[in-house]
Protein backbone atom coordinates (compact mmCIF):
# COMPACT_ATOMS: atom_id res chain seq x y z
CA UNK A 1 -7.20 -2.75 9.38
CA UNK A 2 -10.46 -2.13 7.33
CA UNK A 3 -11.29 -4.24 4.54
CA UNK A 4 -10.11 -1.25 2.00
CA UNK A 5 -6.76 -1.03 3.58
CA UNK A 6 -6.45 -4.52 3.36
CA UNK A 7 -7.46 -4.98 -0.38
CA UNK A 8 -5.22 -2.30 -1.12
CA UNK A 9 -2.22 -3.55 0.43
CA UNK A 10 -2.91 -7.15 -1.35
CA UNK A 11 -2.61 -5.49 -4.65
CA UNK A 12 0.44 -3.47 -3.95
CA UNK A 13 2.00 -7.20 -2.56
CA UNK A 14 0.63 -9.24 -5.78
CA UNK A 15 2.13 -6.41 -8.54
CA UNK A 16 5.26 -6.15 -6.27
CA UNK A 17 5.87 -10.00 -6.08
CA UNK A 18 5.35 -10.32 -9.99
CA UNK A 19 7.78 -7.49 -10.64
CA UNK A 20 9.93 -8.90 -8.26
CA UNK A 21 9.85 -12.65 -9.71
CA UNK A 22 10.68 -10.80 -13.45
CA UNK A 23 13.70 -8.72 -12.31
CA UNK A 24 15.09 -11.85 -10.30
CA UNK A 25 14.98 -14.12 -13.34
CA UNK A 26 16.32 -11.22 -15.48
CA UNK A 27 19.36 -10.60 -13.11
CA UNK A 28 20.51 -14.07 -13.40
CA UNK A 29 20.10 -13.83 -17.53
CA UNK A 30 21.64 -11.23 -18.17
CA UNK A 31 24.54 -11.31 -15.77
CA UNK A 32 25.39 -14.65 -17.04
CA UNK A 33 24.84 -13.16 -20.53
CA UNK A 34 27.46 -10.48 -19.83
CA UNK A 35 30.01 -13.26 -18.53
CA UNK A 36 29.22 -15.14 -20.78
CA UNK A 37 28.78 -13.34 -24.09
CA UNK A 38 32.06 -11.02 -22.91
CA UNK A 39 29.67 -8.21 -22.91
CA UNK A 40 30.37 -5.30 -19.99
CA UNK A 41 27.39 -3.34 -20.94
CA UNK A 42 25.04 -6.09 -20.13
CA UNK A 43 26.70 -6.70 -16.99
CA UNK A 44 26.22 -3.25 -16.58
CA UNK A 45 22.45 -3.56 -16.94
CA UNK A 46 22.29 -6.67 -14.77
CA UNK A 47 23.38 -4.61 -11.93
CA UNK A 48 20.49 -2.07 -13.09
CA UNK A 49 18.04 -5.08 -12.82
CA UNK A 50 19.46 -5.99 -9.28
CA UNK A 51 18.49 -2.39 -8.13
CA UNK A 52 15.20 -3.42 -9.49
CA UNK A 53 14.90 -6.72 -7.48
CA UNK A 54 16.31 -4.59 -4.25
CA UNK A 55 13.88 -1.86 -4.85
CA UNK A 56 11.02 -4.58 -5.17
CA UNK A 57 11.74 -5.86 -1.45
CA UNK A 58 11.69 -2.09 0.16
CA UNK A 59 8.24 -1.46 -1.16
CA UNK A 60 6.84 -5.05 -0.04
CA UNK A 61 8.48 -4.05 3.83
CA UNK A 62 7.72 -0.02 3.59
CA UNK A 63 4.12 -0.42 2.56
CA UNK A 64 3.13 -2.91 5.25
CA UNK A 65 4.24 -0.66 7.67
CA UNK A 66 2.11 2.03 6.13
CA UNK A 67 -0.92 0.08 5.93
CA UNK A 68 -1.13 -0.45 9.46
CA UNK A 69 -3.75 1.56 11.42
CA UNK A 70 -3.06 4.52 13.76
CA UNK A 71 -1.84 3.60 17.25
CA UNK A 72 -0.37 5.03 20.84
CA UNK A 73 3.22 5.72 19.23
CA UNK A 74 1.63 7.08 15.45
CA UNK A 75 -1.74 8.96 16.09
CA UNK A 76 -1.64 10.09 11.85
CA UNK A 77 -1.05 6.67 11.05
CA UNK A 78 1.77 5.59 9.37
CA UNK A 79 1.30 6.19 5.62
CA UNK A 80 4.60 8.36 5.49
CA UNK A 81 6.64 5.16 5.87
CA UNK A 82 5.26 4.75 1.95
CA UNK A 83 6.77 8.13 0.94
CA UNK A 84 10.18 6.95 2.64
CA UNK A 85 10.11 3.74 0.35
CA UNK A 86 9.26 6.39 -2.31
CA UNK A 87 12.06 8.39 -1.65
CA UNK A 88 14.60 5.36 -1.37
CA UNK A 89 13.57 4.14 -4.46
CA UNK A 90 13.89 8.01 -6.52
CA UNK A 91 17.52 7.66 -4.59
CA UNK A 92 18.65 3.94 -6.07
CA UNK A 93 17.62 5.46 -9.22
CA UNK A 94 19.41 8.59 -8.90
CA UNK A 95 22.34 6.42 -7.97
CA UNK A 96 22.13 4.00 -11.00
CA UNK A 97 21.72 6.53 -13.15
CA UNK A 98 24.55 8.73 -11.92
CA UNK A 99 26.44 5.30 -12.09
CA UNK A 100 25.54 4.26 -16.29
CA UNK A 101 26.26 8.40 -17.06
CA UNK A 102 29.93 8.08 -15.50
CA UNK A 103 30.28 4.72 -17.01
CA UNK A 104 29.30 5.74 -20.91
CA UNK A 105 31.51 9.08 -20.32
CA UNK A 106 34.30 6.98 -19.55
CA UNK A 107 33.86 4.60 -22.28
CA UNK A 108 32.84 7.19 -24.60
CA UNK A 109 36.36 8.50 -23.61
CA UNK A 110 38.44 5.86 -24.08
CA UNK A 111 36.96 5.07 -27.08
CA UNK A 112 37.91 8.38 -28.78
CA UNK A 113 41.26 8.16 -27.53
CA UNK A 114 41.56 5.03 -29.29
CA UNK A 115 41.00 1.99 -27.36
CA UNK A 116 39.52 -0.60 -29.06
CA UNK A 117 35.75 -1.61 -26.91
CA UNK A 118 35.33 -5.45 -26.80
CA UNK A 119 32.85 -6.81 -28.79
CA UNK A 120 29.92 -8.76 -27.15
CA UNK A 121 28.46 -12.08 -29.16
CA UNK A 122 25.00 -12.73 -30.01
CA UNK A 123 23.99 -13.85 -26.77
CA UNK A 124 24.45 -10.39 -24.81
CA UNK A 125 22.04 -8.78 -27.88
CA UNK A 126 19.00 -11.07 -27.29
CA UNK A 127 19.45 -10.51 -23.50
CA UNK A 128 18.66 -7.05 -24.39
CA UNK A 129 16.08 -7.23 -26.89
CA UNK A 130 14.50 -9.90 -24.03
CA UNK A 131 14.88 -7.37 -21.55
CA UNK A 132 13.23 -4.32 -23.06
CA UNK A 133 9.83 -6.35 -24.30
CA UNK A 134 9.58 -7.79 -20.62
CA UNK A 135 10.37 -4.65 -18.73
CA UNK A 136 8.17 -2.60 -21.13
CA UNK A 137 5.13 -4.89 -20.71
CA UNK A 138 5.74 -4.73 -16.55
CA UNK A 139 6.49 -0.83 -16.73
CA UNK A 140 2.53 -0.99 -18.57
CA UNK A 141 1.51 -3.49 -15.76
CA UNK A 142 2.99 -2.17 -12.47
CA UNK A 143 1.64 1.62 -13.44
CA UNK A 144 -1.97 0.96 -14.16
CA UNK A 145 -2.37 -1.31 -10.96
CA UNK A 146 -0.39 1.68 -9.22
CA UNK A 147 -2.70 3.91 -10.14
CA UNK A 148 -5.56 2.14 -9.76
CA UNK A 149 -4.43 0.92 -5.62
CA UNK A 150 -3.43 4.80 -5.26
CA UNK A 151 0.28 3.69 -4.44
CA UNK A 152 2.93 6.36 -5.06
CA UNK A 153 5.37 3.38 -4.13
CA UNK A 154 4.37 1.01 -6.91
CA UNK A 155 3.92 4.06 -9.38
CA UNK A 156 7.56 4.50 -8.42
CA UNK A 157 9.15 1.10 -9.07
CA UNK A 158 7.14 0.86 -12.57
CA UNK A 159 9.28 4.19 -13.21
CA UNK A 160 12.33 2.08 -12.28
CA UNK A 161 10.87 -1.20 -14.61
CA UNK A 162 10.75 1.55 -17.64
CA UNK A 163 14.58 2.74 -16.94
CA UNK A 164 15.79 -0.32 -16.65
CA UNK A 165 13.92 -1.04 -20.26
CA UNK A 166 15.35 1.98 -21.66
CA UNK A 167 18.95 1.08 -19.98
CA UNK A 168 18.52 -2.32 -22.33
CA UNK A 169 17.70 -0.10 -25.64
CA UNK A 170 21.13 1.75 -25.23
CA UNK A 171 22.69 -1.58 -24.47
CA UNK A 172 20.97 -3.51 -27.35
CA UNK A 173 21.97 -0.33 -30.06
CA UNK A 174 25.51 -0.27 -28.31
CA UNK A 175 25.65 -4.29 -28.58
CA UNK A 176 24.10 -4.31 -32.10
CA UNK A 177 25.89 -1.24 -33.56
CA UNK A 178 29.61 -3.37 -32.06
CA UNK A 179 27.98 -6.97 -33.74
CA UNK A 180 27.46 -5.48 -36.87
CA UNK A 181 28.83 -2.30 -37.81
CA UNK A 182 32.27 -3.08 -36.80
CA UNK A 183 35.16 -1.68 -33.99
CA UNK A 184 34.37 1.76 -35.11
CA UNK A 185 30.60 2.13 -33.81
CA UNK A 186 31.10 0.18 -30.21
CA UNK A 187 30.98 3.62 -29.27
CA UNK A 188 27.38 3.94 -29.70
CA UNK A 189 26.99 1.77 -26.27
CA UNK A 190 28.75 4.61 -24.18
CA UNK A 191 26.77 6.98 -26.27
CA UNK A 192 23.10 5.38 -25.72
CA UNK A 193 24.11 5.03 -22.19
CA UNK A 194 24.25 8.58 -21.43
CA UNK A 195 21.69 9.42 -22.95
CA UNK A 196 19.16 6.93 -21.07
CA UNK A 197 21.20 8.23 -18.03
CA UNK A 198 19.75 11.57 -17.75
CA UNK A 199 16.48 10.25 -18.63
CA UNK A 200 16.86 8.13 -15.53
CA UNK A 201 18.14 10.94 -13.32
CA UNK A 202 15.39 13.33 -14.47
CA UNK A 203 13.27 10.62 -13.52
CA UNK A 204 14.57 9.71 -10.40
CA UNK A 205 14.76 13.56 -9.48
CA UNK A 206 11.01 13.79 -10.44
CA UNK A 207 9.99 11.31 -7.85
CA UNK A 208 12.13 12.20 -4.97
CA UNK A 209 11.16 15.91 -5.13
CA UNK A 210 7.45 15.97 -3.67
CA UNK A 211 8.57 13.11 -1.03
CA UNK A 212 10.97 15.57 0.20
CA UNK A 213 8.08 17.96 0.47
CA UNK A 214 5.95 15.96 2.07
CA UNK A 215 8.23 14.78 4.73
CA UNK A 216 9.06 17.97 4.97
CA UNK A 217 5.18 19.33 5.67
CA UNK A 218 4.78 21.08 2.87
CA UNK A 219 1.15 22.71 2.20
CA UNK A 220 -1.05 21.19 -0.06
CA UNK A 221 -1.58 23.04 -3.28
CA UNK A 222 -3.70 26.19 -3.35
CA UNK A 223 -6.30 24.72 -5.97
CA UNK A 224 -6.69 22.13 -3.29
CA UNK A 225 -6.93 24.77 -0.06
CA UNK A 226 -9.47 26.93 -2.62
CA UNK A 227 -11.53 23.78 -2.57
CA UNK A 228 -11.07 22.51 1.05
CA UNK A 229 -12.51 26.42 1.50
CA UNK A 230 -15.44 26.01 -0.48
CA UNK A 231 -16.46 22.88 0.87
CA UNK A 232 -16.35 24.33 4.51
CA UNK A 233 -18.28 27.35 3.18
CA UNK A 234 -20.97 25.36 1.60
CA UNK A 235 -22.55 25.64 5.21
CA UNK A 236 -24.23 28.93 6.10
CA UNK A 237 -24.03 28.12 9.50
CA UNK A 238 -20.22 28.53 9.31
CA UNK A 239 -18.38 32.39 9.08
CA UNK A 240 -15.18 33.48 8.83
CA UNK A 241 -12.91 29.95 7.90
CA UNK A 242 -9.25 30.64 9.16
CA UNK A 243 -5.79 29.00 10.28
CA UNK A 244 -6.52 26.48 7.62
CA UNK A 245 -3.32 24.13 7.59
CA UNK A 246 -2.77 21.13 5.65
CA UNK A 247 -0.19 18.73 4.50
CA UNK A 248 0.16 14.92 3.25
CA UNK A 249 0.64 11.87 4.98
CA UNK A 250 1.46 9.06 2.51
CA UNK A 251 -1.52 8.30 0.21
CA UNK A 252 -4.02 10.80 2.65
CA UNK A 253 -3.76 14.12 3.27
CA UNK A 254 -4.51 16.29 7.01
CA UNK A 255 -6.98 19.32 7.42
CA UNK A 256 -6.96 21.49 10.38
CA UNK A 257 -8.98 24.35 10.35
CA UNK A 258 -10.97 27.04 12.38
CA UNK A 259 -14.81 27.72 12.05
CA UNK A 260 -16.83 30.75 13.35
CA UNK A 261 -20.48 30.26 14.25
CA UNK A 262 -23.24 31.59 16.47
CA UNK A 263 -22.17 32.00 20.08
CA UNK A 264 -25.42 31.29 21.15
CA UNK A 265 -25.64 27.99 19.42
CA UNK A 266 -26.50 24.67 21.20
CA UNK A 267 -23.06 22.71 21.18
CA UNK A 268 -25.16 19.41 19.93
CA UNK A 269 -26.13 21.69 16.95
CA UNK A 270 -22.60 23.34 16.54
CA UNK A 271 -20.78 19.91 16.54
CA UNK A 272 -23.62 18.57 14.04
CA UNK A 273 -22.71 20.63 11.80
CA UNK A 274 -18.69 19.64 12.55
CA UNK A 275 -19.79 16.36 11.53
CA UNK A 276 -21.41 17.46 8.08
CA UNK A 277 -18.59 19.41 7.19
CA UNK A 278 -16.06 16.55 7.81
CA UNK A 279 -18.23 14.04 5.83
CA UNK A 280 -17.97 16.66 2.89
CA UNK A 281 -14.57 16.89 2.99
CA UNK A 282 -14.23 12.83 3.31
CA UNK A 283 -16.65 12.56 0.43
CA UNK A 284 -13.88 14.77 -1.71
CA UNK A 285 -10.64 13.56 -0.75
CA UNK A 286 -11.17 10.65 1.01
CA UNK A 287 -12.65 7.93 3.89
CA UNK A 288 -9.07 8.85 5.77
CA UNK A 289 -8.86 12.15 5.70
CA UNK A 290 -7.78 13.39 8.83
CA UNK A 291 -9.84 16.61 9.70
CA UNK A 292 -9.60 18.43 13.20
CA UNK A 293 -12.32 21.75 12.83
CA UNK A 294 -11.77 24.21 15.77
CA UNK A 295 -14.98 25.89 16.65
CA UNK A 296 -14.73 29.66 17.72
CA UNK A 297 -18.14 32.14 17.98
CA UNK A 298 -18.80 34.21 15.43
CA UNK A 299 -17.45 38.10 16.03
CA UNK A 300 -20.05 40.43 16.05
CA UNK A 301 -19.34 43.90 14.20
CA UNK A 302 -19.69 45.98 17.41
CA UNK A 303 -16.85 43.86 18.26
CA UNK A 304 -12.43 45.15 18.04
């Protein structure tokens, strides 16, 4: 494992552990906040802060896999293992947020047919207001060290920290709204509810959607081929660029391409120039990029 790998999978493991320690503590609050404060809504969002916690442990176990080097069994590595604990997590999400949006219809249901919603105390509203300020300020946390360690995994979970804060601002207007405006607005809990659950299914839909593409080898983007193309070109040595495939693997991407050059050409000279091409392409998308160049002579216009 090369010292990059390895500072990169420390990161993911330190933001991971953090978010992990917040959502354990916040489980245990706010489910005994629910019991406690007679408060189904916050029990509710508990069980959104356990899919949290669960989600935490699947990227600390996916993403060691995927930092480990190629070997006999994995010759591209294994950085799709990543994408698969991308994927899981864009599934939970889908799930919980499937879950809350049948939840608030039904309650939004019973409510207008006249059942009266039980009212939470004082102690399921500061849960909530608790939860939002410390799942906002990880949301902020887990997405800039995401981005900056280049983990689609850890970009994911702080998408699932900022649900589960957005889960807690239906709860606390549903809990508040019951507290203060009377039986008539507990409705408002149901009503927030859905609405955060669609946000969390768009969400969730957002990030499954280019795993599946990946895992399914799906090209890379034509701005990205255009470029991959122009790099190649840069050397006027090289004629005629063709069968250019690529896809992504995890946090890399794979090139595979064939080159035309002078028949005639010394092969030390011809694979010299292999070499310059793949450090070009390294240089633009990455130390490892997997390239494989095919090398073909050049057709000569007399030529079928």
């Amino acid at each position: 494992m090369t010292s990059h790998t390895a500072t990169r999978e420390k990161g993911i493991y330190k933001v991971t552990i953090i978010g992990s320690i917040v959502n354990f503590l916040l489980l245990v609050f706010k489910f005994i906040a629910g019991v406690v404060g007679h408060s189904a809504a916050m029990v509710a969002d508990a069980v959104h802060s356990l899919s949290d916690f669960v989600t935490d442990i699947v990227v600390i176990v996916f993403v060691k896999i995927s930092g480990k080097p190629q070997d006999e069994g994995h010759d591209y590595g294994h950085g799709k293992y990543e994408t698969l604990a991308t994927a899981i997590i864009g599934v939970v999400l889908f799930a919980v947020g499937v879950g809350i949006l049948v939840n608030s219809v039904t309650g939004i249901v019973d409510a207008f047919n006249g059942k009266v919603l039980e009212a939470p105390s004082m102690l399921a509203l500061i849960a909530a207001a608790v939860s939002i300020i410390l799942k906002e300020a990880l949301y902020q946390y887990t997405v800039f060290k995401g981005k900056h360690l280049n983990s689609k995994a850890v970009v994911a979970n702080a998408w699932h920290h900022r649900s589960d804060a957005f889960s807690s601002i239906g709860t606390l207007i549903g809990i508040a709204g019951a507290i203060f405006l009377g039986e008539r607005w507990r409705v408002l809990d149901p009503i927030a509810a859905f609405i955060v659950s669609v946000f969390i299914i768009k969400v969730a839909i957002d990030l499954v959607k280019p795993c599946v593409d990946e895992l399914l080898e799906k090209s890379l983007s034509k701005e990205v081929e255009d470029r991959i193309l122009s790099i190649v070109m840069t050397n006027p040595e090289v004629d005629q660029p063709h069968h250019l495939r690529t896809r992504r693997i995890g946090n890399n991407i794979a090139i595979e391409i064939h080159i035309r050059m002078d028949g005639t050409m010394p092969l030390k000279e011809a694979h010299d120039i292999t070499k310059k091409i793949e450090a070009s392409l390294k240089n633009e998308f990455g130390p490892s990029t997997h390239i494989g160049i095919h090398m073909e002579p050049k057709k000569l216009k007399t030529e079928n």
